[in-house]
N, C-alpha and C. Protein backbone atom coordinates (compact mmCIF):
# COMPACT_ATOMS: atom_id res chain seq x y z
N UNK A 1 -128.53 -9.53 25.49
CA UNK A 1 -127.09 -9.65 25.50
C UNK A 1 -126.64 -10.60 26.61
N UNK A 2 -127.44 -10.28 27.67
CA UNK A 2 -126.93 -11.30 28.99
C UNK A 2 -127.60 -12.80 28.69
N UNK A 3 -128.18 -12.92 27.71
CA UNK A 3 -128.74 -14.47 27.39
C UNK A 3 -127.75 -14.69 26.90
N UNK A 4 -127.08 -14.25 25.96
CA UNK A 4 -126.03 -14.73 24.52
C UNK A 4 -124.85 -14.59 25.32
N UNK A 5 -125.03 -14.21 25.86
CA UNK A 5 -123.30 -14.52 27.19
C UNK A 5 -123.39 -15.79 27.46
N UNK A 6 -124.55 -15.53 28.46
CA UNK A 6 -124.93 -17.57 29.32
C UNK A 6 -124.68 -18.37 28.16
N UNK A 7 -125.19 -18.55 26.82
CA UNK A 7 -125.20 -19.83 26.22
C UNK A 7 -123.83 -19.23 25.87
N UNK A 8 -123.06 -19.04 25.51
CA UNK A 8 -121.83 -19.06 24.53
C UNK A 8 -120.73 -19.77 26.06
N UNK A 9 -120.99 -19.12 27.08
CA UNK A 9 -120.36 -19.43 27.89
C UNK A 9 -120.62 -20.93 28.36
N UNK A 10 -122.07 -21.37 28.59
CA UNK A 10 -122.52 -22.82 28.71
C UNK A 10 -122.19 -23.70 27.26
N UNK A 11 -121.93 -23.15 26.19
CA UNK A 11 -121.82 -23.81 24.86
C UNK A 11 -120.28 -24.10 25.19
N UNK A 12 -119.68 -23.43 25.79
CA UNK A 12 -117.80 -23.86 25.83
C UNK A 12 -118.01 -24.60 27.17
N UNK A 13 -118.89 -24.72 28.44
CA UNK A 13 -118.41 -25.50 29.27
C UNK A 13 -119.15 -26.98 29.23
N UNK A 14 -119.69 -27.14 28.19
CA UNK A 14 -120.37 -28.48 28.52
C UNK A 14 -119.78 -29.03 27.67
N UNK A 15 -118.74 -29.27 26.46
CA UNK A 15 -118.17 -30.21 25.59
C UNK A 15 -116.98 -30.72 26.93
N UNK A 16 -116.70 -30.07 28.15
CA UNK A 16 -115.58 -30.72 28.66
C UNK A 16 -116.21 -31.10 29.76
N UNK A 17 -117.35 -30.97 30.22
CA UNK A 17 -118.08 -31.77 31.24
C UNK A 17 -118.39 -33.38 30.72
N UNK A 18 -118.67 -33.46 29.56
CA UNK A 18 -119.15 -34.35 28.66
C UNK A 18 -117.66 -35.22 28.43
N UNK A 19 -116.60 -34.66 28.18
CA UNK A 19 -115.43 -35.37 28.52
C UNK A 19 -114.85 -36.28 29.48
N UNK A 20 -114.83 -35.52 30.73
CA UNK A 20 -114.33 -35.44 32.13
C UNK A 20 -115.14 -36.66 32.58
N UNK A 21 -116.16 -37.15 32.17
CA UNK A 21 -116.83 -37.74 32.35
C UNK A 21 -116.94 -39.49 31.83
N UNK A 22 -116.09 -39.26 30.76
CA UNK A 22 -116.08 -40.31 29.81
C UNK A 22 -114.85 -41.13 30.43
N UNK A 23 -113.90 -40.58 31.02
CA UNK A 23 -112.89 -41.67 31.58
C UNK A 23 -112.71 -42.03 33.06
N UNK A 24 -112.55 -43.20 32.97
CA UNK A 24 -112.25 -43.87 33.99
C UNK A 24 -111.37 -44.77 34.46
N UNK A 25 -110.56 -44.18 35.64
CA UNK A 25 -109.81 -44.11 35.94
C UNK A 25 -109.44 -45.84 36.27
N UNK A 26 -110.41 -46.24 36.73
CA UNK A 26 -110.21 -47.66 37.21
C UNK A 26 -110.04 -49.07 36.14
N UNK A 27 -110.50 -48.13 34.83
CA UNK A 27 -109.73 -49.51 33.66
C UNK A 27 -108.83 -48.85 32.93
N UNK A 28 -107.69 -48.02 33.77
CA UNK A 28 -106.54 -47.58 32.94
C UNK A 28 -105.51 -49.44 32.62
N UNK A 29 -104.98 -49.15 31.68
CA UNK A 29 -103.60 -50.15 32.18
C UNK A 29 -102.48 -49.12 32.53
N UNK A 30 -101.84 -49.74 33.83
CA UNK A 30 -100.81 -48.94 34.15
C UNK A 30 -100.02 -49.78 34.59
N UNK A 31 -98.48 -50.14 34.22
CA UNK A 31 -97.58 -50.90 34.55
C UNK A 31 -96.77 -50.88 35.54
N UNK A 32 -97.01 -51.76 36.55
CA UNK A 32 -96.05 -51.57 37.79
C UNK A 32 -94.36 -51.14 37.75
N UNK A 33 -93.83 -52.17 36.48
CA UNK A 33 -92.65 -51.36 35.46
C UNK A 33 -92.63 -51.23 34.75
N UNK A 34 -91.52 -50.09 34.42
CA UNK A 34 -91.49 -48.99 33.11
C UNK A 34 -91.50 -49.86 31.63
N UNK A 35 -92.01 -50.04 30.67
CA UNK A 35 -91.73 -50.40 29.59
C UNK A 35 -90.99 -49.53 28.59
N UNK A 36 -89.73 -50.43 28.41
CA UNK A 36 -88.69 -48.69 27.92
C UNK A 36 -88.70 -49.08 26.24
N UNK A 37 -88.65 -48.45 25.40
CA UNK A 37 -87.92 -48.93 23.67
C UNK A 37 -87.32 -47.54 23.13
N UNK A 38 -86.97 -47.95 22.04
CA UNK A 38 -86.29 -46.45 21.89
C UNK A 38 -86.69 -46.04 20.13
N UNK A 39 -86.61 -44.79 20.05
CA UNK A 39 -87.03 -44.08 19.01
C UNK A 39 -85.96 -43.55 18.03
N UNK A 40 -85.81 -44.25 16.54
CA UNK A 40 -84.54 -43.46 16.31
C UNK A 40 -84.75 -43.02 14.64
N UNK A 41 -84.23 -42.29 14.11
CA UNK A 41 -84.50 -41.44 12.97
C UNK A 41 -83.78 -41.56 11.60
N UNK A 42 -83.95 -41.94 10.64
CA UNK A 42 -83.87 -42.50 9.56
C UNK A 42 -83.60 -41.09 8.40
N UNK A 43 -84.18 -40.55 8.76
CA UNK A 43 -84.24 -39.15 7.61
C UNK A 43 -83.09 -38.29 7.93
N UNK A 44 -82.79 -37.48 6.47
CA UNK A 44 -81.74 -37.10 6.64
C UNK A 44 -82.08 -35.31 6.82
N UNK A 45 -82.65 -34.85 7.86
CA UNK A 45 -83.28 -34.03 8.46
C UNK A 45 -83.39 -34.57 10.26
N UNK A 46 -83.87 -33.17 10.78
CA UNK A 46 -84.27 -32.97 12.28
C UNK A 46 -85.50 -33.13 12.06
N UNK A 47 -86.25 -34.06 13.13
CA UNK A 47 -87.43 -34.95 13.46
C UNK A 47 -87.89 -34.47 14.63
N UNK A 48 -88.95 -33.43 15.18
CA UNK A 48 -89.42 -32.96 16.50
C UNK A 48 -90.98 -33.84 16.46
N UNK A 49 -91.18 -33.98 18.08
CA UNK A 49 -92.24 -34.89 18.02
C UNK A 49 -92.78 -34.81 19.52
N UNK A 50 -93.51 -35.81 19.50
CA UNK A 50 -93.84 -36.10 20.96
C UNK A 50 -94.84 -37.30 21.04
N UNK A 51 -94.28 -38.25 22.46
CA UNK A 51 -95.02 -39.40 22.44
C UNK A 51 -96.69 -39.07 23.78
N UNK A 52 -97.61 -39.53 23.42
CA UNK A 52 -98.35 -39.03 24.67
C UNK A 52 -99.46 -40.57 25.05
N UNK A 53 -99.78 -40.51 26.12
CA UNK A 53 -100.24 -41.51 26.70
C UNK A 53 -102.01 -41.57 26.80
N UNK A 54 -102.80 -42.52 27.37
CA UNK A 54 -103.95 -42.52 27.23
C UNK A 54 -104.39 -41.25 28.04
N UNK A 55 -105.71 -40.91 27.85
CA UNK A 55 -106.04 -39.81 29.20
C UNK A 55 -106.09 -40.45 30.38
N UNK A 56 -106.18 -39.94 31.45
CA UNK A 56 -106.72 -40.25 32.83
C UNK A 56 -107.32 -39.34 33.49
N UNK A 57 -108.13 -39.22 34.42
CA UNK A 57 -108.80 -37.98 35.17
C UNK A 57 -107.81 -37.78 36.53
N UNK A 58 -107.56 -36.26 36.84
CA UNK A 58 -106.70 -36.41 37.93
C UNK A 58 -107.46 -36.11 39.07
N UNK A 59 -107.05 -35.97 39.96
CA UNK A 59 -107.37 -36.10 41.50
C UNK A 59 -108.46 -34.94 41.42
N UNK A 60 -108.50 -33.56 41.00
CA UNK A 60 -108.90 -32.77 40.64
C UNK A 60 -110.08 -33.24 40.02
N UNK A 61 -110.26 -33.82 39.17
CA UNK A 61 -111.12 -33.58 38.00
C UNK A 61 -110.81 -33.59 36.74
N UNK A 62 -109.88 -33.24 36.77
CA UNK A 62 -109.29 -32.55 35.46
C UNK A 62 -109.16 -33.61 34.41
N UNK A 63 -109.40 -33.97 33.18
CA UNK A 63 -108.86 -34.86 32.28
C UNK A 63 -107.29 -33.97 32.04
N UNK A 64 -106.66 -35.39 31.83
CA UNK A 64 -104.95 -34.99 31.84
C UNK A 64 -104.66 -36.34 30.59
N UNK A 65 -103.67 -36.00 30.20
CA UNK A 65 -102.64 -37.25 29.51
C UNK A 65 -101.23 -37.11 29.79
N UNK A 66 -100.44 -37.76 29.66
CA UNK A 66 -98.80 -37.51 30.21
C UNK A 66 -98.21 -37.49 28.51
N UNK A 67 -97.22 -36.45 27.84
CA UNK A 67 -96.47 -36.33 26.60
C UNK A 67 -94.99 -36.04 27.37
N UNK A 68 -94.30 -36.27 26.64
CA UNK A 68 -93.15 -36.71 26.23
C UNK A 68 -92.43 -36.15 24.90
N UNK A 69 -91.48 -34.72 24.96
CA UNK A 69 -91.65 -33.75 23.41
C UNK A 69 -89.83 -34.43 23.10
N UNK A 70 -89.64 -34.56 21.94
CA UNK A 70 -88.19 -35.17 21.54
C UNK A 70 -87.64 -34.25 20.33
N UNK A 71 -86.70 -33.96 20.24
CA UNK A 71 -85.80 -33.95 19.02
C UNK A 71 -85.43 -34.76 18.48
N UNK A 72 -84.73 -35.01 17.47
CA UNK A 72 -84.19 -36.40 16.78
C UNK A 72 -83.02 -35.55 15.72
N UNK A 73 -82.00 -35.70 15.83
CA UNK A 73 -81.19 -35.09 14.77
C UNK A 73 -81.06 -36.10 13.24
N UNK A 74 -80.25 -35.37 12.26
CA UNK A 74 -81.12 -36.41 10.85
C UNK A 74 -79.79 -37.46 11.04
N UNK A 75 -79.92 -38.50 10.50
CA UNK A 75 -79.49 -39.99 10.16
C UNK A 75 -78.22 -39.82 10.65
N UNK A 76 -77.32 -40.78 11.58
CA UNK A 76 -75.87 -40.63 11.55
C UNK A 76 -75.94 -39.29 12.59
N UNK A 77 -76.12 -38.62 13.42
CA UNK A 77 -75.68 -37.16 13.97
C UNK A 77 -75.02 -37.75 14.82
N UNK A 78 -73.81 -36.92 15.71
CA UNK A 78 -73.08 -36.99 16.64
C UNK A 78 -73.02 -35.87 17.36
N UNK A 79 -73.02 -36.09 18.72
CA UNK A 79 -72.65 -34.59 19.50
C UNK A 79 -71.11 -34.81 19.86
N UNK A 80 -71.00 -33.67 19.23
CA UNK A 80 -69.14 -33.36 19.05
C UNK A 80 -68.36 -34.02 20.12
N UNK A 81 -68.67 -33.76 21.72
CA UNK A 81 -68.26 -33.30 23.00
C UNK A 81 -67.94 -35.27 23.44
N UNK A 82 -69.59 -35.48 23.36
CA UNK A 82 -69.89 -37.04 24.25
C UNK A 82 -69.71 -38.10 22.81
N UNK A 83 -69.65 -37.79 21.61
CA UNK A 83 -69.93 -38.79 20.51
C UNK A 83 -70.70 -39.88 20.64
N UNK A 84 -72.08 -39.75 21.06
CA UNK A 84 -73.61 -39.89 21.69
C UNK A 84 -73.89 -40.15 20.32
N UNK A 85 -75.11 -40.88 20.00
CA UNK A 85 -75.56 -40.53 18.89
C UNK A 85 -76.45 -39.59 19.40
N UNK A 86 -77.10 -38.52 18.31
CA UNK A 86 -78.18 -37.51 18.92
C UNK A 86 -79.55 -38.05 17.75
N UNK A 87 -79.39 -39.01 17.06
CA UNK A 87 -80.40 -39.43 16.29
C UNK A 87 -81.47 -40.20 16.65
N UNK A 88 -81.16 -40.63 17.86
CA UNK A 88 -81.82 -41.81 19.12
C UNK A 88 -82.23 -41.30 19.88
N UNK A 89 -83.59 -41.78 20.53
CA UNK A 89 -83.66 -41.89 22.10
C UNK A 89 -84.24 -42.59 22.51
N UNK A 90 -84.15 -42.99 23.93
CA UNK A 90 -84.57 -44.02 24.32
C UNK A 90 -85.71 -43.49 25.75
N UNK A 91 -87.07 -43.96 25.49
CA UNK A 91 -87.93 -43.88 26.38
C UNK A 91 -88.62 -44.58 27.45
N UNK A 92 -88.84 -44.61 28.12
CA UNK A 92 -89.54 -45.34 29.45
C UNK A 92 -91.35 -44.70 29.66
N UNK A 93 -92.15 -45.82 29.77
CA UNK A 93 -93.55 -45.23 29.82
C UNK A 93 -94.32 -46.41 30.99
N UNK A 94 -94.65 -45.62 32.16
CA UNK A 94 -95.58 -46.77 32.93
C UNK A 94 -96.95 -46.55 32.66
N UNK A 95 -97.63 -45.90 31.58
CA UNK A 95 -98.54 -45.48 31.11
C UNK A 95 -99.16 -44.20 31.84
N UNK A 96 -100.76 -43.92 31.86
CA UNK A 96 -101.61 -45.22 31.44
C UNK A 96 -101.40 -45.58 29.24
N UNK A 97 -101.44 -46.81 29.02
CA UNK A 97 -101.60 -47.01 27.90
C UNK A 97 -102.98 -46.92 27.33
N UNK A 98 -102.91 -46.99 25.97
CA UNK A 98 -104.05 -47.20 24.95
C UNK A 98 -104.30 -48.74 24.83
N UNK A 99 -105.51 -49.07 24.50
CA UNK A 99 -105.45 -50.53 24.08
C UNK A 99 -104.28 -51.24 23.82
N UNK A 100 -103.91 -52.23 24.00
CA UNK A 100 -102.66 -53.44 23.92
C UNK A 100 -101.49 -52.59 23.80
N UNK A 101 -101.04 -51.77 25.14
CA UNK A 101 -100.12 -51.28 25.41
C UNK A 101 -99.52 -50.23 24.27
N UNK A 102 -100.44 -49.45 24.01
CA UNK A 102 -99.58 -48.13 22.66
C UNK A 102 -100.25 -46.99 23.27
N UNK A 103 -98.79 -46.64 22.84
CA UNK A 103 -98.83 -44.94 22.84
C UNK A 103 -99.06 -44.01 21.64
N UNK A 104 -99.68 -42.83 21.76
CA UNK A 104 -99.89 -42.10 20.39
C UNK A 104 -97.89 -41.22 20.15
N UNK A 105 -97.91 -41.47 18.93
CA UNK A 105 -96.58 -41.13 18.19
C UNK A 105 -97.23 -40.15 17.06
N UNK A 106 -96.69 -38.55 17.77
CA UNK A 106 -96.81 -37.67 16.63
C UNK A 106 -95.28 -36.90 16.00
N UNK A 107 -95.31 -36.56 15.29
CA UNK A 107 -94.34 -36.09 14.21
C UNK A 107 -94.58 -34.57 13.67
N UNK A 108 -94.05 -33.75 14.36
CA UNK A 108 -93.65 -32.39 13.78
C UNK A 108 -93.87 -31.78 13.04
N UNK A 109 -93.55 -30.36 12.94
CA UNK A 109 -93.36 -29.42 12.51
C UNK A 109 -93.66 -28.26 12.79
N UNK A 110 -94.26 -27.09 12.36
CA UNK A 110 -95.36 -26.10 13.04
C UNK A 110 -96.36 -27.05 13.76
N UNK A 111 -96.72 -27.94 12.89
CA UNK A 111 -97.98 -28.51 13.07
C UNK A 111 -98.16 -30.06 12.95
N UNK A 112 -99.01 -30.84 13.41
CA UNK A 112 -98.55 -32.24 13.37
C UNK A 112 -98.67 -32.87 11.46
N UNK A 113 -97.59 -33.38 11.13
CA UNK A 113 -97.34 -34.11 9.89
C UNK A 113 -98.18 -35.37 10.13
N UNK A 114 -97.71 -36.33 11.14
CA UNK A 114 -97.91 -37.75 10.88
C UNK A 114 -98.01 -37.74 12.40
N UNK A 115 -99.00 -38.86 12.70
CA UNK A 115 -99.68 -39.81 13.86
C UNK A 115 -100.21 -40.75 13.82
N UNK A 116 -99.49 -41.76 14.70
CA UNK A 116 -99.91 -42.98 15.40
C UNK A 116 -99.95 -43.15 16.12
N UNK A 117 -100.80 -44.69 16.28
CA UNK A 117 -100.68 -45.58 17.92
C UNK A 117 -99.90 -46.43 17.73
N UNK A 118 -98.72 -46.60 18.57
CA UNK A 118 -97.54 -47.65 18.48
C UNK A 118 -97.36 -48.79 19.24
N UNK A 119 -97.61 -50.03 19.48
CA UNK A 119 -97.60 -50.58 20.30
C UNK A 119 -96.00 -50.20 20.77
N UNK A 120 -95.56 -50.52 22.27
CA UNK A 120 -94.09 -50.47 22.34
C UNK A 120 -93.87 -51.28 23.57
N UNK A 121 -94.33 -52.75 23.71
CA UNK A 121 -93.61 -53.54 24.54
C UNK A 121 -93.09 -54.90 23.54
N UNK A 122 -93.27 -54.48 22.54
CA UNK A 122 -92.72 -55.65 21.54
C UNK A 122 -91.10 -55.63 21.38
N UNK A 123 -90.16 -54.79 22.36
CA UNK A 123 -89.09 -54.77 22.45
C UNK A 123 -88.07 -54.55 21.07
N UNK A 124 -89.45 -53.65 20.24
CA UNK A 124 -88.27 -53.17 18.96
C UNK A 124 -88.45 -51.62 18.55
N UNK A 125 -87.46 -51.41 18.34
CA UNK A 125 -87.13 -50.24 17.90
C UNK A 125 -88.25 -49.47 17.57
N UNK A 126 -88.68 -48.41 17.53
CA UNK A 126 -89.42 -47.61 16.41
C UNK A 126 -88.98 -46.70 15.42
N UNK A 127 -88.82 -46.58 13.98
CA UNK A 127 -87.96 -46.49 13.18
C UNK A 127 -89.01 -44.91 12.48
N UNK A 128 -87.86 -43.87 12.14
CA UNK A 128 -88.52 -42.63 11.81
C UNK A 128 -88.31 -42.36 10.31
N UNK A 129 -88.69 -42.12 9.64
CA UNK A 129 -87.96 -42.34 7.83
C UNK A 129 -88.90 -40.66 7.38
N UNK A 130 -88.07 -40.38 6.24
CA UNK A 130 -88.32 -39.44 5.49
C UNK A 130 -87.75 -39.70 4.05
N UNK A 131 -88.74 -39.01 2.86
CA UNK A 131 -88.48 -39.38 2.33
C UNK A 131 -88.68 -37.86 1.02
N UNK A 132 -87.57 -37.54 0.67
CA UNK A 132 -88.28 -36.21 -0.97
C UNK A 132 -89.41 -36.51 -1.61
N UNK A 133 -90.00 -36.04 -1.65
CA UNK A 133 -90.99 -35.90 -2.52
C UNK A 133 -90.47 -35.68 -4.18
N UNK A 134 -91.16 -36.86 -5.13
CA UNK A 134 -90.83 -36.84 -6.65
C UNK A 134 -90.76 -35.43 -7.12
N UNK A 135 -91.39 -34.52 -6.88
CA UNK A 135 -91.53 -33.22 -7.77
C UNK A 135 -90.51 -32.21 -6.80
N UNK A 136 -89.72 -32.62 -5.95
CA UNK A 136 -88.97 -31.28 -4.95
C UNK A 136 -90.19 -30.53 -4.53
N UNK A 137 -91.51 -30.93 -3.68
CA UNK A 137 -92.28 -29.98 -3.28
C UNK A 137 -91.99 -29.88 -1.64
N UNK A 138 -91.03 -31.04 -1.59
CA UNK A 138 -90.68 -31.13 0.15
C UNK A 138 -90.37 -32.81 0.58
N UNK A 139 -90.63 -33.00 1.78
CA UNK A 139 -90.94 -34.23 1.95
C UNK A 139 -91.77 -35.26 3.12
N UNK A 140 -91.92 -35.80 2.61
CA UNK A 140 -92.91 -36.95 3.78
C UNK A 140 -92.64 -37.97 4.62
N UNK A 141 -92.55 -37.25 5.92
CA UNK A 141 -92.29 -37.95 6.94
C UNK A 141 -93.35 -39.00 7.96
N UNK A 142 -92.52 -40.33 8.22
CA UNK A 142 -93.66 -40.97 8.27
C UNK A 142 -92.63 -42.29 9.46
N UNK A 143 -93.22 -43.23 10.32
CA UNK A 143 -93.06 -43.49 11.61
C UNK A 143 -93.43 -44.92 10.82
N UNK A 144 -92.39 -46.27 11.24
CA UNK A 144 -92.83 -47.58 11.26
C UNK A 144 -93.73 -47.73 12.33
N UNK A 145 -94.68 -47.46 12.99
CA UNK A 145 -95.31 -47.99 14.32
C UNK A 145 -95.91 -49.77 14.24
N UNK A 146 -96.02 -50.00 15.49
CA UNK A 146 -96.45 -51.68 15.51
C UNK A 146 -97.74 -51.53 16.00
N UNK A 147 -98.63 -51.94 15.26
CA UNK A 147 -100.05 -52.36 15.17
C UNK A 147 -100.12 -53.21 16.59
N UNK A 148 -101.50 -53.72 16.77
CA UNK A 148 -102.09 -54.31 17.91
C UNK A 148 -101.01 -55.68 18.23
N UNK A 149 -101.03 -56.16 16.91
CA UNK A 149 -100.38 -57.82 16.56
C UNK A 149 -99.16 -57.27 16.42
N UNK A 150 -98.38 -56.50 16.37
CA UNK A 150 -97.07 -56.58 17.09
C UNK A 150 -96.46 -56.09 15.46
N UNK A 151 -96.84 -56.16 14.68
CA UNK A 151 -96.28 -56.10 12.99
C UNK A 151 -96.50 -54.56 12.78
N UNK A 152 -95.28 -54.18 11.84
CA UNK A 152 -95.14 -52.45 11.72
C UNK A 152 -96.18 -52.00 10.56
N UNK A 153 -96.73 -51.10 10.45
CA UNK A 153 -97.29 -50.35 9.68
C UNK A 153 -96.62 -49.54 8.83
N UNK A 154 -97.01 -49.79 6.91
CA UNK A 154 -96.41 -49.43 6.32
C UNK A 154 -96.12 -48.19 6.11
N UNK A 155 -95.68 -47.26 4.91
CA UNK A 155 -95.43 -46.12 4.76
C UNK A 155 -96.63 -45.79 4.17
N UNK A 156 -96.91 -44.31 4.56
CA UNK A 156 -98.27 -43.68 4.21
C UNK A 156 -98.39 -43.10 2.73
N UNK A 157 -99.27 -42.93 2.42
CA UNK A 157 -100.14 -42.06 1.19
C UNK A 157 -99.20 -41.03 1.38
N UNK A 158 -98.87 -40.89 -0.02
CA UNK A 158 -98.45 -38.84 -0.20
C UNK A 158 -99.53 -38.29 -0.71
């Protein structure tokens, strides 16, 4: 019994030794300033999400990444009070980034729907769309993101 402890217990600590290990800290890109663009929502529904950044190891040890969790209200929303749009937002990221400056862009729900890598110093928008599904089984939500070369990625497979 005290063997099958040790390995189950060594079987969960060595997939994150094996991690912790893999990054390095010294070829992050990290931007002296913020690269800001903004995120705004197309569907005529509420859009929850979150943007998150490359890993880095912290001072600790620890593998870490920095996220960023958003709401998005559906197409056109207004807050009564400020008449804000609440369908927008606008973000700031000094990384660290992913290859040619992107961040991972996930998309909601219980559980994640849709994910990408977005480039976001190409100074455009990132555009959120939804769309019914032909049979009323629901619908499919899905993120313009900008590829390496700066050009958006189309709408996905249902």
């Amino acid at each position: 019994m005290r063997r099958a402890y040790f390995i189950f217990v060594f079987s969960m600590i060595m997939p994150h030794i094996a991690v912790a290990q893999s990054v390095d800290n010294s070829k992050l890109d990290i931007s002296e300033q913020p690269i800001c663009f903004s995120l705004r929502n197309e569907a005529d529904y509420r859009i929850f999400g979150n943007l998150a950044t490359a890993q880095y190891m912290r001072e600790d040890g620890i593998v870490a990444r920095h996220r960023s969790n958003f709401r998005l209200d559906a197409a056109g929303s207004k807050d009564d009070k400020s008449g804000k749009y609440t369908d927008r937002e606008d973000f700031c990221s000094y990384g660290p980034f992913l290859p040619d400056r992107m961040l991972i862009l996930t998309l909601r729900t219980l559980f994640p729907v849709f994910e990408c890598h977005t480039r976001i110093d190409t100074g455009q928008e990132i555009v959120i769309k939804g769309a019914r599904r032909a049979d009323d089984s629901g619908v499919i939500t899905w993120a313009e993101c900008f590829q390496a070369d700066g050009t958006p990625s189309g709408k996905p497979a249902e």
